[in-house]
Protein backbone atom coordinates (compact mmCIF):
# COMPACT_ATOMS: atom_id res chain seq x y z
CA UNK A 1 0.00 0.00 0.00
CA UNK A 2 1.18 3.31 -1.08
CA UNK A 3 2.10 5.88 1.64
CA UNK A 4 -0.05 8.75 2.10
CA UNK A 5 1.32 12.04 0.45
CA UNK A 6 1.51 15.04 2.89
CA UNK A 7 4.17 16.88 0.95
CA UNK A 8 5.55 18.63 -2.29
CA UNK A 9 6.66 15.60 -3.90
CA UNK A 10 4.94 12.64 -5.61
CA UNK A 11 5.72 9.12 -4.46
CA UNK A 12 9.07 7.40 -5.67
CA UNK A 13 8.81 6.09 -8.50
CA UNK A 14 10.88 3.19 -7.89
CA UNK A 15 12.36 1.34 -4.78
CA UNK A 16 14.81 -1.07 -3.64
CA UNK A 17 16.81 -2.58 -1.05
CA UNK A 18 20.25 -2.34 -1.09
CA UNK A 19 22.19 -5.17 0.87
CA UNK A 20 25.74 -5.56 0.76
CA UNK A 21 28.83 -7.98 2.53
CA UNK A 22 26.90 -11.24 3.66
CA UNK A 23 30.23 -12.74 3.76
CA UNK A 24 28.57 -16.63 4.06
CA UNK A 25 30.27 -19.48 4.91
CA UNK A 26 29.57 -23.39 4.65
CA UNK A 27 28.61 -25.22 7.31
CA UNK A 28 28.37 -23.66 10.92
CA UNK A 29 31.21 -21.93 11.01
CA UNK A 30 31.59 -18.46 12.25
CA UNK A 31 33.35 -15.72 10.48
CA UNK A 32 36.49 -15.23 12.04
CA UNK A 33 35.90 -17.47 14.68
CA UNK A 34 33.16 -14.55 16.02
CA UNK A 35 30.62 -13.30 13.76
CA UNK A 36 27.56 -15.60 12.97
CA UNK A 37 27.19 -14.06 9.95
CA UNK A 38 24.18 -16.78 8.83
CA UNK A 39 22.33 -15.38 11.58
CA UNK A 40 22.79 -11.50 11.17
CA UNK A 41 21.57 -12.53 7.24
CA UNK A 42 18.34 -13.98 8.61
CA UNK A 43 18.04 -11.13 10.81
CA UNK A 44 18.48 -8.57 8.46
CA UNK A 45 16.16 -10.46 5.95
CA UNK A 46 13.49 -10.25 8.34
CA UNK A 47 13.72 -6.66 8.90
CA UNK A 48 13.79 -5.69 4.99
CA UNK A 49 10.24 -8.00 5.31
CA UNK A 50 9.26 -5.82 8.56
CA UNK A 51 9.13 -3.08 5.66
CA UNK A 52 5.79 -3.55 4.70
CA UNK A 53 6.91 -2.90 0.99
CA UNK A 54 7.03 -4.45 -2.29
CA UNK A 55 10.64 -3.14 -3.18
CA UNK A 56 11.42 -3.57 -7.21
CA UNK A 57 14.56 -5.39 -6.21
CA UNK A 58 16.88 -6.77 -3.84
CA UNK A 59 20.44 -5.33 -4.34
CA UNK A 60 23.08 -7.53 -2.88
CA UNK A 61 27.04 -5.37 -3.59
CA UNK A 62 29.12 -8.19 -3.27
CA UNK A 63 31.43 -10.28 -1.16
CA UNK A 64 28.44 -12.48 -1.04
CA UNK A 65 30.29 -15.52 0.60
CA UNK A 66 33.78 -15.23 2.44
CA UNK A 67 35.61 -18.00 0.83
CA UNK A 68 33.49 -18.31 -2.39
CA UNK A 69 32.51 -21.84 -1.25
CA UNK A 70 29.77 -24.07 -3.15
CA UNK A 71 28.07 -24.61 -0.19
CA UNK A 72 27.89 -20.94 1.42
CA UNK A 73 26.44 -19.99 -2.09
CA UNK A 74 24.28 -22.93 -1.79
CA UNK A 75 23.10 -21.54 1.91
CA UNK A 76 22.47 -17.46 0.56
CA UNK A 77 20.05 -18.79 -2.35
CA UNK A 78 18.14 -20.88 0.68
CA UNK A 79 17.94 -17.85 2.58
CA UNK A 80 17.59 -15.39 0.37
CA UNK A 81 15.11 -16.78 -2.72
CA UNK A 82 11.75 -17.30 -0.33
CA UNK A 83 12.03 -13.73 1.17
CA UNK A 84 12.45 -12.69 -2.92
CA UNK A 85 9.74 -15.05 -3.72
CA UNK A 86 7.52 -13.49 -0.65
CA UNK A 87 8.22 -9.76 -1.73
CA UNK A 88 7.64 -10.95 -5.41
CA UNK A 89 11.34 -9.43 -5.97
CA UNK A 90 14.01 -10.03 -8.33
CA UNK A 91 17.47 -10.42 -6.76
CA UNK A 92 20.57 -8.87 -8.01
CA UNK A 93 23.73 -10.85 -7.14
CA UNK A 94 27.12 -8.71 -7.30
CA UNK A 95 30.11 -10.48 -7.00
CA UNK A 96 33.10 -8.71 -4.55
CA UNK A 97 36.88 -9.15 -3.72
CA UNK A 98 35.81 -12.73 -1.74
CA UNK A 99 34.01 -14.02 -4.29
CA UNK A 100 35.04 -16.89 -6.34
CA UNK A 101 33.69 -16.22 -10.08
CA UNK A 102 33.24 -19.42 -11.42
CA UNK A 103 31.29 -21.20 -7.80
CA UNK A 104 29.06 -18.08 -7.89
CA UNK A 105 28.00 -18.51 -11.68
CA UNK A 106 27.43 -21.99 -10.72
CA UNK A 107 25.89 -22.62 -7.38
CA UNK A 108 24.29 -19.16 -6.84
CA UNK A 109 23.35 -18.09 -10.54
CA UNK A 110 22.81 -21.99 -11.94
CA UNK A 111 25.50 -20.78 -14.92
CA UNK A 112 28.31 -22.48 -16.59
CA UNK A 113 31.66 -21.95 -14.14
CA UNK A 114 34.05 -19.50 -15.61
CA UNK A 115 35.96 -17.08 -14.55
CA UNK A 116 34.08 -14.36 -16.77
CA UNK A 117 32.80 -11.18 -15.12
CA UNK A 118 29.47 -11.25 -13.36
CA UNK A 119 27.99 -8.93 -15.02
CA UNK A 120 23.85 -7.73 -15.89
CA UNK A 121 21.45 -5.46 -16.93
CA UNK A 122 17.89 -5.94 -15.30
CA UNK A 123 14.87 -3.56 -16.10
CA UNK A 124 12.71 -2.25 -13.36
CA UNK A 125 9.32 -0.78 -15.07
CA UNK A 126 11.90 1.64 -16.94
CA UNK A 127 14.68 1.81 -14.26
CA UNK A 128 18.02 0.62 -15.98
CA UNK A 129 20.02 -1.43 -13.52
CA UNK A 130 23.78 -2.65 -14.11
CA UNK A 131 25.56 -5.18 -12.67
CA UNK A 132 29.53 -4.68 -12.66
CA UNK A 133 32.17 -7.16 -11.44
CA UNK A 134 35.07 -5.14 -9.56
CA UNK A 135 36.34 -8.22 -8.41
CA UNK A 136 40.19 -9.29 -9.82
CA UNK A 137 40.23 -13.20 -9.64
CA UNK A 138 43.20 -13.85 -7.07
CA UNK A 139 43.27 -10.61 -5.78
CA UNK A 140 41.16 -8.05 -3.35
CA UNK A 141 41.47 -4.98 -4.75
CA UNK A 142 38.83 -3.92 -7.68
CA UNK A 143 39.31 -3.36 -11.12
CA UNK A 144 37.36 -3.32 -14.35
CA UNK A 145 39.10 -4.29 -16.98
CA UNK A 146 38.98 -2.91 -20.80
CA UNK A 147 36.30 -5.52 -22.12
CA UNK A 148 33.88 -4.37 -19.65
CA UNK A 149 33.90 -0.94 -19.76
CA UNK A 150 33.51 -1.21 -23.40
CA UNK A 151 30.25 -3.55 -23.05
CA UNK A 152 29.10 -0.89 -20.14
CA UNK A 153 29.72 2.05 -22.42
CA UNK A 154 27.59 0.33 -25.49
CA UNK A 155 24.73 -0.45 -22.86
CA UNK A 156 25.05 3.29 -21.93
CA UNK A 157 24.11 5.17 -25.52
CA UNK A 158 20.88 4.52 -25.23
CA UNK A 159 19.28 6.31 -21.74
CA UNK A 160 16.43 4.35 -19.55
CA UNK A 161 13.23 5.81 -19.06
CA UNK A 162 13.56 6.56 -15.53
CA UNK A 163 17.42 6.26 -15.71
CA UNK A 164 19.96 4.20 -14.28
CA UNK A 165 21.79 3.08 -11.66
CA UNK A 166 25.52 0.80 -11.72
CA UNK A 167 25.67 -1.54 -8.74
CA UNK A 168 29.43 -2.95 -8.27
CA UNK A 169 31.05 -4.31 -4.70
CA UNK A 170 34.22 -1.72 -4.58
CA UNK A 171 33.07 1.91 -4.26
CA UNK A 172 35.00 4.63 -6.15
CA UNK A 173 35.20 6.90 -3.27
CA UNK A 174 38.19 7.63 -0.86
CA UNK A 175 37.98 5.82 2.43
CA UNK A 176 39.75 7.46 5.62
CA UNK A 177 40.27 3.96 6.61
CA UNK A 178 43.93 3.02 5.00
CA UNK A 179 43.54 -0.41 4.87
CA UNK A 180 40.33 0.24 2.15
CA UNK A 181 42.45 2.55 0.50
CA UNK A 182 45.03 -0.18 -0.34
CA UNK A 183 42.23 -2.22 -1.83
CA UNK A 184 40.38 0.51 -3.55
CA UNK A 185 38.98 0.49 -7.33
CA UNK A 186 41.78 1.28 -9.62
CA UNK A 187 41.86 2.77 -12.96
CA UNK A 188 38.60 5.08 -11.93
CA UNK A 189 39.44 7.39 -14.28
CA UNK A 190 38.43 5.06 -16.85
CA UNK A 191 35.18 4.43 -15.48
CA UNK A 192 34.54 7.91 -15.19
CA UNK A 193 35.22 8.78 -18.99
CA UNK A 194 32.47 6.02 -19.76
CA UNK A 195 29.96 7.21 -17.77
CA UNK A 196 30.24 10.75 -18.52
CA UNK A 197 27.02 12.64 -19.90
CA UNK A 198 25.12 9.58 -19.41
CA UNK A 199 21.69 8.63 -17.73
CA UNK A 200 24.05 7.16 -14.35
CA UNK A 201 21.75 8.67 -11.66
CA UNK A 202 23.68 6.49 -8.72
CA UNK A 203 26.34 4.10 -7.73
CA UNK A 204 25.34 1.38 -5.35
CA UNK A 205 28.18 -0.12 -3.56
CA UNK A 206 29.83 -2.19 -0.66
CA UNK A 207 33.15 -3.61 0.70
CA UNK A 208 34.01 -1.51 2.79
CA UNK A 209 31.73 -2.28 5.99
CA UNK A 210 30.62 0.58 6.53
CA UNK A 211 27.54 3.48 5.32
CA UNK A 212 29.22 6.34 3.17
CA UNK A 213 28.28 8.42 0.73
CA UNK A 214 29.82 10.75 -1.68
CA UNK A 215 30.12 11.80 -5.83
CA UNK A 216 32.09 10.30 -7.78
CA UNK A 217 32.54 11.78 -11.60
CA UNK A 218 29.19 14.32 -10.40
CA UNK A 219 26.79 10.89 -9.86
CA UNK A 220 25.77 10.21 -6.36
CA UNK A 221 27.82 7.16 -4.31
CA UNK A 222 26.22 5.24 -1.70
CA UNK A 223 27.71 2.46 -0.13
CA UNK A 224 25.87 0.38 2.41
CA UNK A 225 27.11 -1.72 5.47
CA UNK A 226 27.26 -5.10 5.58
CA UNK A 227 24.72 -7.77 7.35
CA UNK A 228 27.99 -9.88 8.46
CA UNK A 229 29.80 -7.31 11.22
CA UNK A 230 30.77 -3.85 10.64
CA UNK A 231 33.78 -1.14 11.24
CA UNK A 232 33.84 0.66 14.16
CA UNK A 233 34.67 3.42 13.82
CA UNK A 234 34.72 4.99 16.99
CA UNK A 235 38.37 4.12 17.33
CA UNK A 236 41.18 5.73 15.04
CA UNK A 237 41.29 4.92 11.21
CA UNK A 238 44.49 3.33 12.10
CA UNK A 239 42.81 1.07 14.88
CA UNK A 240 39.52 0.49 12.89
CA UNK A 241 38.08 -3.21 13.16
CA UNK A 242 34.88 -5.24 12.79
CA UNK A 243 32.26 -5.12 15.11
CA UNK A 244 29.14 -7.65 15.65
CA UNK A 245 27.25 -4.14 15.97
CA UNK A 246 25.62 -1.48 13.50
CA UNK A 247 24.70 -4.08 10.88
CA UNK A 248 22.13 -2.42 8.32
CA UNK A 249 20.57 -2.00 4.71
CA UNK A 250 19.79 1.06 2.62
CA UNK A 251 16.62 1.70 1.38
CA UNK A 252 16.72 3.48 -2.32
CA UNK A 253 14.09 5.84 -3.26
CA UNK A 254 13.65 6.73 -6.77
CA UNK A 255 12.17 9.67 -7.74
CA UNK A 256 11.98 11.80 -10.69
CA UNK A 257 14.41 14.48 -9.98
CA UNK A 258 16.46 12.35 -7.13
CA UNK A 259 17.06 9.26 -5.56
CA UNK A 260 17.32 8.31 -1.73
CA UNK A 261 19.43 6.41 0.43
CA UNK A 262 17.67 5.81 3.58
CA UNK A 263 20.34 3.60 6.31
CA UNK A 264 17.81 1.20 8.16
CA UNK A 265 19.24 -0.57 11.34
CA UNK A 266 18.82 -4.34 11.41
CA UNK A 267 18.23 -3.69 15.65
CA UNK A 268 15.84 -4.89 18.54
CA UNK A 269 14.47 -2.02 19.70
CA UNK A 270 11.46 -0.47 21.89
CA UNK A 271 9.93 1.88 19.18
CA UNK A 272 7.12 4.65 20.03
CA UNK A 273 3.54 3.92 18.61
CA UNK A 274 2.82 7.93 18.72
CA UNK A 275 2.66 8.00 14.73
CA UNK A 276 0.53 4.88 14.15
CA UNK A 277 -1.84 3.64 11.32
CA UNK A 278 -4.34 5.47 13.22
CA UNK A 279 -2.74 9.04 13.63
CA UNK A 280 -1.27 8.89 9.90
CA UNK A 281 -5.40 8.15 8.65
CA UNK A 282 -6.38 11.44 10.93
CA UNK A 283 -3.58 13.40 8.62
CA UNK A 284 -5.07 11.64 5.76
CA UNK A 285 -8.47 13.25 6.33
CA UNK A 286 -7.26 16.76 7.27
CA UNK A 287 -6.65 19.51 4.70
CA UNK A 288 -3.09 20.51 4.02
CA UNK A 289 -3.85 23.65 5.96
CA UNK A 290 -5.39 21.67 9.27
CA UNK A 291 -2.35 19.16 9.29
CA UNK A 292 -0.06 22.38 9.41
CA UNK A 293 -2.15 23.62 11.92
CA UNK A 294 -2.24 20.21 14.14
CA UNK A 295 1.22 19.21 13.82
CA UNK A 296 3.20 22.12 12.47
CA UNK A 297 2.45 24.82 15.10
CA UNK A 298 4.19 25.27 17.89
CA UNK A 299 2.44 25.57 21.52
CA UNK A 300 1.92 28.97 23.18
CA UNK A 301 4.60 29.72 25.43
C-alpha cells in the first residue's frame, strides 16, 4: 500500500533494497571465529520484510560468501530466494573481492563456471540497472578491466526511461580507513570517462563495511554496510576493526528528480507507537492547511 502524500513531492517512483557484505560461509562456522554471519543474514532479511513494501529489487554489492565456497552460495540462495519469492522481488547478485567467479555462476546463478565477469542489466518498469564485477580473480582490490567498460559504455548510448543506476562491490570513493584505501577500485578514471554525460543517476556499492556516501565523476555514491559485522569506527582509522554491531541496509528511493538512500538498522528495539496507522489516517483526512495547523504549530509559550 502506497504511503499517504503530505508533501511537495509525488511518491518514488521506484524502490529497492540495497544489501551488501553477507560474507557466508559453509557449514556452521563463524566468520572469524566470532561473527555468525548466517544469523545477522536472517536477521536482516526479516527486517527488509518488517518493511511492509514491495521493493522492485533486492540489491546484494558483493562479497556475497567469504571464501566463495559451493556450499555458502548454496546456503544465501536458501535464505535469500523465499524472502524474494515473498516480496515478489528479483534479486541482483554482485560479485566482490571474496568471491570466487566461477562457484558463484554456478551454485548461486545456476551458470556455466568461468571465470568471466558477473555482469547484468535488469529492467525495473523503466529503471536501468547494471551489474559490474570489480572483483580481480586472485586478488582483493577492484578493477574493471577494458572488455567491460567497453560492453558498459555500449549499454550506456541509449538512456532508460527513468534512468539508471551501476551496482558494483568496490566503491570509487576515498575511504579514511587506509587499509580500504590499499584495496580501492583502480583505474577510476576510466570508469569515469564512460559514464560521462550519461543517464548514471547512482552508484550502489559495498566492501568496505561501513555506510558512506559521496560523488564520484558528479553521480551520487552510496555504499551500504554489511549484514555480516561492521567497522567501528569509533576508534582511530588506524585502529579500525569489525564489530558484531551497527549491521544495516539502505533503502533506495527513486524519484523523478532524485534518488534516496535511507540507512535502516537491522536492531531490537522499543519503538514509540505515537505516529501509528491510526494518527497517519487522521492526517489523511485533514486539509493541508489543518495538518499544518495540528502538527506544524508550535504551543503557546
Amino acid at each position: 500500500m502506497e504511503p499517504p502524500q503530505f508533501g511537495s513531492h509525488p511518491p518514488a517512483r521506484r524502490v529497492l533494497v540495497h544489501l551488501s557484505d553477507t560474507h557466508l560461509l559453509g557449514g556452521d562456522g563463524r566468520l572469524g571465529g566470532r561473527f555468525d554471519v548466517l544469523a545477522n543474514l536472517t536477521e536482516t532479511l526479516a527486517a527488509v520484510e518488517r518493511l511492509g513494501i514491495r521493493p522492485d529489487a533486492l540489491v546484494f554489492t558483493g562479497d556475497l560468501t567469504d571464501l566463495g565456497e559451493p556450499e555458502a552460495y548454496r546456503a544465501l540462495r536458501a535464505a535469500v530466494e523465499p524472502v524474494a519469492a515473498r516480496l515478489g522481488a528479483p534479486v541482483v547478485w554482485v560479485a566482490g573481492n571474496h568471491d570466487e567467479r566461477p562457484e558463484l555462476r554456478r551454485d548461486l546463478l545456476g551458470l556455466e563456471a568461468s571465470e568471466e565477469p558477473v555482469t547484468g542489466v535488469w529492467d525495473l518498469g523503466g529503471l536501468r540497472l547494471i551489474a559490474l564485477d570489480t572483483s580481480v580473480p586472485g586478488w582483493h582490490h577492484g578493477d574493471l578491466d577494458p572488455a567491460q567498460l567497453e560492453w558498459l559504455r555500449g549499454i550506456l548510448r541509449e538512456p532508460a526511461p527513468l534512468g539508471t543506476l551501476l551496482a558494483l562491490h568496490h566503491p570509487p570513493l576515498p575511504s579514511h580507513i587506509p587499509l580500504f584505501d590499499i584495496l580501492e577500485l583502480r583505474h577510476q578514471d576510466a570508469l569515469a570517462d564512460v559514464i560521462a554525460g550519461t543517464d548514471v543517476r547512482g552508484i550502489l556499492a559495498g566492501h568496505l563495511h561501513y555506510s558512506t556516501h559521496g560523488t564520484f565523476a558528479g553521480v551520487p555514491v552510496s555504499v551500504a554496510a554489511a549484514t555480516c559485522y561492521t567497522m567501528n569506527l569509533q576508534r582511530p582509522p588506524v585502529e579500525v576493526n569489525g564489530m558484531d554491531a551497527g549491521q544495516s541496509f539502505h533503502l533506495v528511493h527513486v524519484y523523478e528528480d532524485t534518488v534516496t538512500h535511507a540507512v535502516v538498522p537491522v536492531v531490537d528495539a522499543p519503538t514509540g507507537d505515537f505516529f501509528s496507522a491510526e494518527w497517519v489516517a487522521e492526517m489523511s483526512r485533514l486539509t493541508p492547511e489543518q495538518r499544518l495547523e495540528v502538527f506544524s504549530r508550535k504551543p503557546a509559550r
